[in-house]
C-alpha atoms as a PDB file:
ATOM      1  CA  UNK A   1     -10.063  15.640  -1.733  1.00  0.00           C
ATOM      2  CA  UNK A   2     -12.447  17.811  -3.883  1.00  0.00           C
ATOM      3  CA  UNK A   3     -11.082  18.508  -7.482  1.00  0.00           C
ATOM      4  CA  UNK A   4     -12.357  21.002  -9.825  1.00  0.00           C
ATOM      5  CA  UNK A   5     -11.413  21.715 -13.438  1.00  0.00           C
ATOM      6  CA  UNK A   6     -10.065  24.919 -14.987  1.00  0.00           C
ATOM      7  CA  UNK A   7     -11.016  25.396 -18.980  1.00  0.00           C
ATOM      8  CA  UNK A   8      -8.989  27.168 -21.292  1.00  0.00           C
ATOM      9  CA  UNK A   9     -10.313  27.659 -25.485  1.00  0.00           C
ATOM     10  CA  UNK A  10      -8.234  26.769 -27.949  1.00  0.00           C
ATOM     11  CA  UNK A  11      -8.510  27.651 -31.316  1.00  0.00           C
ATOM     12  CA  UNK A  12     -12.415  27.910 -32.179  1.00  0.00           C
ATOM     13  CA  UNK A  13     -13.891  24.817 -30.744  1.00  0.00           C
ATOM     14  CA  UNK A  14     -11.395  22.678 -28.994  1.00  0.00           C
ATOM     15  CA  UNK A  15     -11.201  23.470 -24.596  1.00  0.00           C
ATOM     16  CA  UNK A  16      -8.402  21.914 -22.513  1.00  0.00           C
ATOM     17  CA  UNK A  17      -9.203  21.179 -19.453  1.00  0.00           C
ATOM     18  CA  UNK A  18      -6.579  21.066 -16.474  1.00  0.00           C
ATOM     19  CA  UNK A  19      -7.305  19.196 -13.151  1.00  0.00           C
ATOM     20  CA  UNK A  20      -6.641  21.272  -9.924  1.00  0.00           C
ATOM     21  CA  UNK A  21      -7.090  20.039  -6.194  1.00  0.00           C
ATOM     22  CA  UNK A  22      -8.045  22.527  -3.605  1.00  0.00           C
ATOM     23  CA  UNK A  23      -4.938  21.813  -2.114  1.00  0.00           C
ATOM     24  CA  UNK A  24      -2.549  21.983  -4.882  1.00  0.00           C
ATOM     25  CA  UNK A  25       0.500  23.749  -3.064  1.00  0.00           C
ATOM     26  CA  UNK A  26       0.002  22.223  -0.031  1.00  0.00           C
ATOM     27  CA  UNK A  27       2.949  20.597   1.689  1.00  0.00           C
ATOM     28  CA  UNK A  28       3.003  16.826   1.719  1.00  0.00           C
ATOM     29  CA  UNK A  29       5.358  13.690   2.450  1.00  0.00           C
ATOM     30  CA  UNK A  30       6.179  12.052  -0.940  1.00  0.00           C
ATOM     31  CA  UNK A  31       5.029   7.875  -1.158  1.00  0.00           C
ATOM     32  CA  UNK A  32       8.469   5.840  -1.369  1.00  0.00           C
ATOM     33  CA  UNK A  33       9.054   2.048  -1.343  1.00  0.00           C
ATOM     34  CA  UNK A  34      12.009   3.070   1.161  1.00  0.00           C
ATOM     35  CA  UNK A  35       9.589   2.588   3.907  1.00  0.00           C
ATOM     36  CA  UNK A  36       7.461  -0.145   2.650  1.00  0.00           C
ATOM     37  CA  UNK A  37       9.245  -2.082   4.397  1.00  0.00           C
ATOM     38  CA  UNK A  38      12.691  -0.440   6.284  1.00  0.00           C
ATOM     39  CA  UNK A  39      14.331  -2.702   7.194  1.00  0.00           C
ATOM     40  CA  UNK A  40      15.467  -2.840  10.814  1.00  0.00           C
ATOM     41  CA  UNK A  41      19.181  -1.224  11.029  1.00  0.00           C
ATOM     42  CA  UNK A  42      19.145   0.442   7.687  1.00  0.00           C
ATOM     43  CA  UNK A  43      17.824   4.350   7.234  1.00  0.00           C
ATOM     44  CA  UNK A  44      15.797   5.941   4.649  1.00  0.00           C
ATOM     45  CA  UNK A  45      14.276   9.061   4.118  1.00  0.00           C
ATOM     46  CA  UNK A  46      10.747  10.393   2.738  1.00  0.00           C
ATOM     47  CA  UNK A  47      11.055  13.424   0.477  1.00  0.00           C
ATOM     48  CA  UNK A  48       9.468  16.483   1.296  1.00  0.00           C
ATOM     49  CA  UNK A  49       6.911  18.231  -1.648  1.00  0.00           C
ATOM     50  CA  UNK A  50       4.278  20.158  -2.581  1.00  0.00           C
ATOM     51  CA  UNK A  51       0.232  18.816  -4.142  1.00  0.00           C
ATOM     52  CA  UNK A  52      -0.237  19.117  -7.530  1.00  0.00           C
ATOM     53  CA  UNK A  53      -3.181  17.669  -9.148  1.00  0.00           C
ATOM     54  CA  UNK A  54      -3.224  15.639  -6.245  1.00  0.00           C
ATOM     55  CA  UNK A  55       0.040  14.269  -6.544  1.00  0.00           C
ATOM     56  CA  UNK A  56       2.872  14.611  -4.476  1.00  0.00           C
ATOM     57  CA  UNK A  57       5.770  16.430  -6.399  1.00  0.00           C
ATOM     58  CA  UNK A  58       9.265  16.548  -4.378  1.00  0.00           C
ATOM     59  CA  UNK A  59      10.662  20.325  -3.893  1.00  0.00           C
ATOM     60  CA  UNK A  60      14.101  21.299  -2.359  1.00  0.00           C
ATOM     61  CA  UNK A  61      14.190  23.680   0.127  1.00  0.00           C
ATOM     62  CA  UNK A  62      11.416  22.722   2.622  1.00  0.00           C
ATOM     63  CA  UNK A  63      12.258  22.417   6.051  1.00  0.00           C
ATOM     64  CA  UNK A  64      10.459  20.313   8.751  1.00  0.00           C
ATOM     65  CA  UNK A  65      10.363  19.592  12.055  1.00  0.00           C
ATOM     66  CA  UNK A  66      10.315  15.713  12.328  1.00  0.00           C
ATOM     67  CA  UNK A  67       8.654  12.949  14.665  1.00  0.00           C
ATOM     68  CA  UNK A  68       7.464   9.723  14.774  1.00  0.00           C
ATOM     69  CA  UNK A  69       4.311   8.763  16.957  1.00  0.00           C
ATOM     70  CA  UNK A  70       5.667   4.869  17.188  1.00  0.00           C
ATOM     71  CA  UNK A  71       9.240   5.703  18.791  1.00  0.00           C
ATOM     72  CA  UNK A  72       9.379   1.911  19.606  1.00  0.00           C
ATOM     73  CA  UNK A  73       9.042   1.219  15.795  1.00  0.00           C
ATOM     74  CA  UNK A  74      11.767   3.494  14.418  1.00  0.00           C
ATOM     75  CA  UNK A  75      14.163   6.356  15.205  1.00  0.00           C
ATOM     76  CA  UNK A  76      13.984   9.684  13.451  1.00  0.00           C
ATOM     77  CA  UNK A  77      16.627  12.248  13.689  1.00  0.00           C
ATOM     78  CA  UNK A  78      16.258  16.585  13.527  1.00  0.00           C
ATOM     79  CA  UNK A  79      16.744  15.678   9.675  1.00  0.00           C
ATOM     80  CA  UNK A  80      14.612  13.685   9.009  1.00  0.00           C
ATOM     81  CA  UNK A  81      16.808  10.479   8.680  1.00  0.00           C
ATOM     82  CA  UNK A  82      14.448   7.439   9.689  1.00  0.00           C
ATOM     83  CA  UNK A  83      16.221   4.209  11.256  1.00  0.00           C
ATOM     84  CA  UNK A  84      14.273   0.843  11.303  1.00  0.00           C
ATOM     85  CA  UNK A  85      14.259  -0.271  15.588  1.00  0.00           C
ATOM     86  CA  UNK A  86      11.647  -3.100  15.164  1.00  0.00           C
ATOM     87  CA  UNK A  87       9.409  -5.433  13.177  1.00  0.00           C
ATOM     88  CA  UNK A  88       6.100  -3.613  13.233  1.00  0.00           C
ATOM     89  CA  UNK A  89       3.702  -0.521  10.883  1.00  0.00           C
ATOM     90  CA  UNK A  90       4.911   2.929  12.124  1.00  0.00           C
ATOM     91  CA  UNK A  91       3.770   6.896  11.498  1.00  0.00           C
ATOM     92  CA  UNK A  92       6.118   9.832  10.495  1.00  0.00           C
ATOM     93  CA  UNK A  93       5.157  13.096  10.770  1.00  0.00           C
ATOM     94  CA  UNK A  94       6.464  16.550   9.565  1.00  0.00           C
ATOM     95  CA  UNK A  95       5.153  20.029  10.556  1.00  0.00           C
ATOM     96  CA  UNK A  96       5.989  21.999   7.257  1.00  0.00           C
ATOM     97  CA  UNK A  97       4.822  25.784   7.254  1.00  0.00           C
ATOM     98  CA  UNK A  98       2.269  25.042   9.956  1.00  0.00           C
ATOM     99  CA  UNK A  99       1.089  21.925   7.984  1.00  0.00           C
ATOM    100  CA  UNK A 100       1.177  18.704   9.428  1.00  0.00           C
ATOM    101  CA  UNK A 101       1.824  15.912   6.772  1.00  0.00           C
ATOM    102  CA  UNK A 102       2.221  12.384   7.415  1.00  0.00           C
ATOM    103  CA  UNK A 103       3.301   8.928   6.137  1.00  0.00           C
ATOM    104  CA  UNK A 104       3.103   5.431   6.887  1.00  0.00           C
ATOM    105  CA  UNK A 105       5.177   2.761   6.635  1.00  0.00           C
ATOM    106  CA  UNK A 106       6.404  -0.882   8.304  1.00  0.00           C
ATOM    107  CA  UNK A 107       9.486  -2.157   9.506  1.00  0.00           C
ATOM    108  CA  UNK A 108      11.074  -5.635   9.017  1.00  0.00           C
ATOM    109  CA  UNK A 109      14.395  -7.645   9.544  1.00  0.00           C
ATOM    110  CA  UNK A 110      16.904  -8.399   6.905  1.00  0.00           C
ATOM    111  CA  UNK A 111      15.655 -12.091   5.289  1.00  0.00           C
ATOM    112  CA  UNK A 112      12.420 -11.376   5.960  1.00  0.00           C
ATOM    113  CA  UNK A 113       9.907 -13.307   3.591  1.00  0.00           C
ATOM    114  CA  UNK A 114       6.143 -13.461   3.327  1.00  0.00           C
ATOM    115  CA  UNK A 115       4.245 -16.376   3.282  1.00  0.00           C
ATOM    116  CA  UNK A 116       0.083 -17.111   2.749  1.00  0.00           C
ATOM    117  CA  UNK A 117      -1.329 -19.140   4.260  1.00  0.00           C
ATOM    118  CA  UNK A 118      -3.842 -20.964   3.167  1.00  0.00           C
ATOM    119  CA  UNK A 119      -1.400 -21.844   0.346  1.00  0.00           C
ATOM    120  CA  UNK A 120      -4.004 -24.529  -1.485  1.00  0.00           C
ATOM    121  CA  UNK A 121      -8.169 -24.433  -0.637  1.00  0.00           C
ATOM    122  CA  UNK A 122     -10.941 -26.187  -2.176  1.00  0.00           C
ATOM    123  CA  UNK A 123     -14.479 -24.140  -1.222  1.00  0.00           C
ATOM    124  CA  UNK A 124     -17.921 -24.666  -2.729  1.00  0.00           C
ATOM    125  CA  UNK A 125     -20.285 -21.778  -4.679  1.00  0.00           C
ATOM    126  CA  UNK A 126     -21.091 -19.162  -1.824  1.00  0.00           C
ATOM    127  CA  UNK A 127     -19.062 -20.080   0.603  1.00  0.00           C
ATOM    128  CA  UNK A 128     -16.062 -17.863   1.814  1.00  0.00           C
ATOM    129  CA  UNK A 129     -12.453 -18.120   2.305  1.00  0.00           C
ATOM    130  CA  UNK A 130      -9.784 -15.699   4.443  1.00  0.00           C
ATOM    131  CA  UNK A 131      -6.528 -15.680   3.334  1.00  0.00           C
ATOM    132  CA  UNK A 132      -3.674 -14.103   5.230  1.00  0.00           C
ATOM    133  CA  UNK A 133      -0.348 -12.729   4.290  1.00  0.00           C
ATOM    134  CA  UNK A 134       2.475 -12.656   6.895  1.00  0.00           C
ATOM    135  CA  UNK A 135       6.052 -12.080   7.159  1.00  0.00           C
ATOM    136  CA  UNK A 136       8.866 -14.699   8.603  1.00  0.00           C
ATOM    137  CA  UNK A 137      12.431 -14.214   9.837  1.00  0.00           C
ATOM    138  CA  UNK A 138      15.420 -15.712   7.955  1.00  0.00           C
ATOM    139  CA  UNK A 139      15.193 -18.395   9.965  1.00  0.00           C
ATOM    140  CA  UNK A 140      11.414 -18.866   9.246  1.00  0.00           C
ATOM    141  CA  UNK A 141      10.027 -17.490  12.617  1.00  0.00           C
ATOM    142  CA  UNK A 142       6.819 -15.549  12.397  1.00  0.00           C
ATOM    143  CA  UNK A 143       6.880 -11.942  12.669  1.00  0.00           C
ATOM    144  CA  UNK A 144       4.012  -9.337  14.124  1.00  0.00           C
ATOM    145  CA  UNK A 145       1.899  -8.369  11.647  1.00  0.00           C
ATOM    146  CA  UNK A 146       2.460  -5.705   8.401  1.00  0.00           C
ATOM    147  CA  UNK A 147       0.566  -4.366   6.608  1.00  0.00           C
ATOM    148  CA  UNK A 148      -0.309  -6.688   2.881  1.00  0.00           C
ATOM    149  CA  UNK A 149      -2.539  -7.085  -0.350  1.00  0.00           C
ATOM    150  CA  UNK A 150      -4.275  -9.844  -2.068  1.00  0.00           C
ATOM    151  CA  UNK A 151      -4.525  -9.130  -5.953  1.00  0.00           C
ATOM    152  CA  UNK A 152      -6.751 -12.009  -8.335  1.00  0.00           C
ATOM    153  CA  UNK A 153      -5.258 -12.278 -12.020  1.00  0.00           C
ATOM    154  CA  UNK A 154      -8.172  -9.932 -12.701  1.00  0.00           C
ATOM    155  CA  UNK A 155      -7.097  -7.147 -10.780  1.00  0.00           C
ATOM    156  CA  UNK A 156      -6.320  -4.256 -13.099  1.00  0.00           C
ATOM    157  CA  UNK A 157      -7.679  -6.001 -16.287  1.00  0.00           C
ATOM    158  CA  UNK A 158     -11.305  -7.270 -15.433  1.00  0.00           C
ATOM    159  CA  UNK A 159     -13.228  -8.576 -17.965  1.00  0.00           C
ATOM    160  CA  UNK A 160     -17.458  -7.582 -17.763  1.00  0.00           C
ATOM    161  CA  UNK A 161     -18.425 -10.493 -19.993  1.00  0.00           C
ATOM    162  CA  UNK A 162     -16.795 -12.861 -17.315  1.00  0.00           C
ATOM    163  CA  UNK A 163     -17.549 -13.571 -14.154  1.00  0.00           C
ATOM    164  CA  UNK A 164     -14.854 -13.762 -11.843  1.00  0.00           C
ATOM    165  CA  UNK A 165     -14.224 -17.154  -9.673  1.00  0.00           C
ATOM    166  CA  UNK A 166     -14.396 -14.607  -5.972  1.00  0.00           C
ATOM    167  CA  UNK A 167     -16.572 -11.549  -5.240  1.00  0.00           C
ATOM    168  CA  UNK A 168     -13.761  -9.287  -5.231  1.00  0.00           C
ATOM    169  CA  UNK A 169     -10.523  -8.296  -7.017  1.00  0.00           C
ATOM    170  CA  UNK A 170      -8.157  -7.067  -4.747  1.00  0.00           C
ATOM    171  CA  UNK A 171      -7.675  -6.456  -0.723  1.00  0.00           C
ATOM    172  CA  UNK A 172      -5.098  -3.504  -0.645  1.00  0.00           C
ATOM    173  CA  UNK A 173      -2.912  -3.222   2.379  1.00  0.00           C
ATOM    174  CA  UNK A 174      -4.736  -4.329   5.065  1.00  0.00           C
ATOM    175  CA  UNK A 175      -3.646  -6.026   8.211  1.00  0.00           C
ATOM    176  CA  UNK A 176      -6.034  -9.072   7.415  1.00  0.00           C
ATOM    177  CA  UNK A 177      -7.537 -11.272   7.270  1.00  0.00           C
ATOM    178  CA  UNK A 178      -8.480 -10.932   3.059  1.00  0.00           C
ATOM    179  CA  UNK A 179     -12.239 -12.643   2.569  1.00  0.00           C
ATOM    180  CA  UNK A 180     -13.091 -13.812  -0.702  1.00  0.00           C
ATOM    181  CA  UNK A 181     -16.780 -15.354  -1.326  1.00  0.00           C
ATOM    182  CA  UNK A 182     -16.790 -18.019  -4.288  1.00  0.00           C
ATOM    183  CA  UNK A 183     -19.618 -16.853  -6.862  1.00  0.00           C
ATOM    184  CA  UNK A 184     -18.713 -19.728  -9.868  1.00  0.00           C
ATOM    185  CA  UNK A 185     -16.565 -22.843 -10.198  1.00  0.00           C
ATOM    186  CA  UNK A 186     -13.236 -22.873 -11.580  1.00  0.00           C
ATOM    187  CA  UNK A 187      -9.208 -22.624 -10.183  1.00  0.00           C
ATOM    188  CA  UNK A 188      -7.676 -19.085  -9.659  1.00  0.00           C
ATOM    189  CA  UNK A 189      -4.115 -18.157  -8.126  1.00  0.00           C
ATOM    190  CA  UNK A 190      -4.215 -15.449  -5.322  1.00  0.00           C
ATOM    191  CA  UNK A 191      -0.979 -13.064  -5.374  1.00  0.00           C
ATOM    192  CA  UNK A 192       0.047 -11.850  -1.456  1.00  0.00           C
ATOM    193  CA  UNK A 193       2.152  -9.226  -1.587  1.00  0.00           C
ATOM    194  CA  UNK A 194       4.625  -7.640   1.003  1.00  0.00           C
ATOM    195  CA  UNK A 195       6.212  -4.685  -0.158  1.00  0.00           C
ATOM    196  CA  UNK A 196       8.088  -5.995  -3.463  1.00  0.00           C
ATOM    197  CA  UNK A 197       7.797  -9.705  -2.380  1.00  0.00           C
ATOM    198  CA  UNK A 198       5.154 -11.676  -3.358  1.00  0.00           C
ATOM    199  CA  UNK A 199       3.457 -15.049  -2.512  1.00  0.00           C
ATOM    200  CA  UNK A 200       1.114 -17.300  -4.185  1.00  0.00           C
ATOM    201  CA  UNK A 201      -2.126 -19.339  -3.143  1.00  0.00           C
ATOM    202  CA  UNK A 202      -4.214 -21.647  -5.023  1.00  0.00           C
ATOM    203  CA  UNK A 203      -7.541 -22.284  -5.174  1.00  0.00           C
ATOM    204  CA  UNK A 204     -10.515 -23.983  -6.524  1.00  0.00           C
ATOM    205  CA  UNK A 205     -14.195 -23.599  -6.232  1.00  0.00           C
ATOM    206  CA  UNK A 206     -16.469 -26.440  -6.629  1.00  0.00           C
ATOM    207  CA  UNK A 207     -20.285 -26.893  -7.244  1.00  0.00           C
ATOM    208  CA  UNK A 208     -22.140 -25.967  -4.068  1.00  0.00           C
END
């Protein structure tokens, strides 16, 4: 998305500066954790907006025509109203103004849970480790796959005079697997995450 910057003076020597996308205005479907994951029998819906500065800003008033390219995933009705079918990532689509926006999301049962798996690894200096996050039933069953992330304690805070234990900070929502390489010895704790749940892994890297 290309972004350019309009300049207004102030005063004598001070300049704001306001951010503007090139499609600022533009129709779009609005991010919610509604969708991230539905669960399967409940509804939700994603709110219809406009871009500004590259955000999504809900507006009333827009009308869509709605469908869904997974129809074996979820329902969606005239209105919009989305209804979880089956465990699985799924695509809605509104044409708004002769735009076409879309959204993703995943769909899951009620007492779902992740788990990671491995939960506990030992791996030497340059070697590398996958890590994958999955989802269970309530009765511990596995599940197709959904969408995850793999954040280090690092993630959003990284510190440049320290090197971090694995090559990388995060994997954001992926379908796996997450591959970390070792680059230095010492224990870190892996955070999975499925929608608002999250899941822990251990894991220590030893001298090569």
């Amino acid at each position: 998305m290309r972004l350019s910057k309009l300049c207004l003076p102030l005063l004598v020597t001070l300049v704001a500066c306001k951010s503007f996308s090139a499609d600022d205005g533009h129709p779009c479907l609005q991010f919610t954790h509604e969708i991230r994951p539905l669960l399967i029998g409940e509804s939700a819906r994603i709110p219809l907006g406009r871009i500004s500065v590259s955000d999504c800003i809900a507006e009333e008033g827009l009308e869509a025509t709605w469908s869904t390219s997974t129809p074996a995933i979820v329902d969606i009705d005239t209105s919009g109203l989305i209804i979880g079918k089956a465990v699985g990532p799924f695509e809605i689509a509104a044409d708004v103004e002769d735009t076409n926006v879309t959204q993703e999301g995943f769909a899951l049962p009620p007492g779902w849970q992740p788990r990671i798996s491995p939960q506990q690894a030992v791996i030497r200096v340059g070697e590398k480790i996958s890590f994958h996050v999955t989802a269970v039933d309530a009765k511990g069953r596995p599940l197709p796959a959904v969408p995850f992330s793999i954040y280090t304690p690092e993630f959003g805070q990284p510190d440049r005079d320290v090197v971090p234990i694995v090559d990388k900070y995060s994997h954001q929502n992926i379908m796996g697997p997450a591959t970390f390489r070792a680059e230095r010895v010492g224990r870190t704790k892996l955070r999975g995450v499925i929608g608002d749940e999250e899941v822990f892994a251990n894991l220590q890297v030893v001298h090569a």
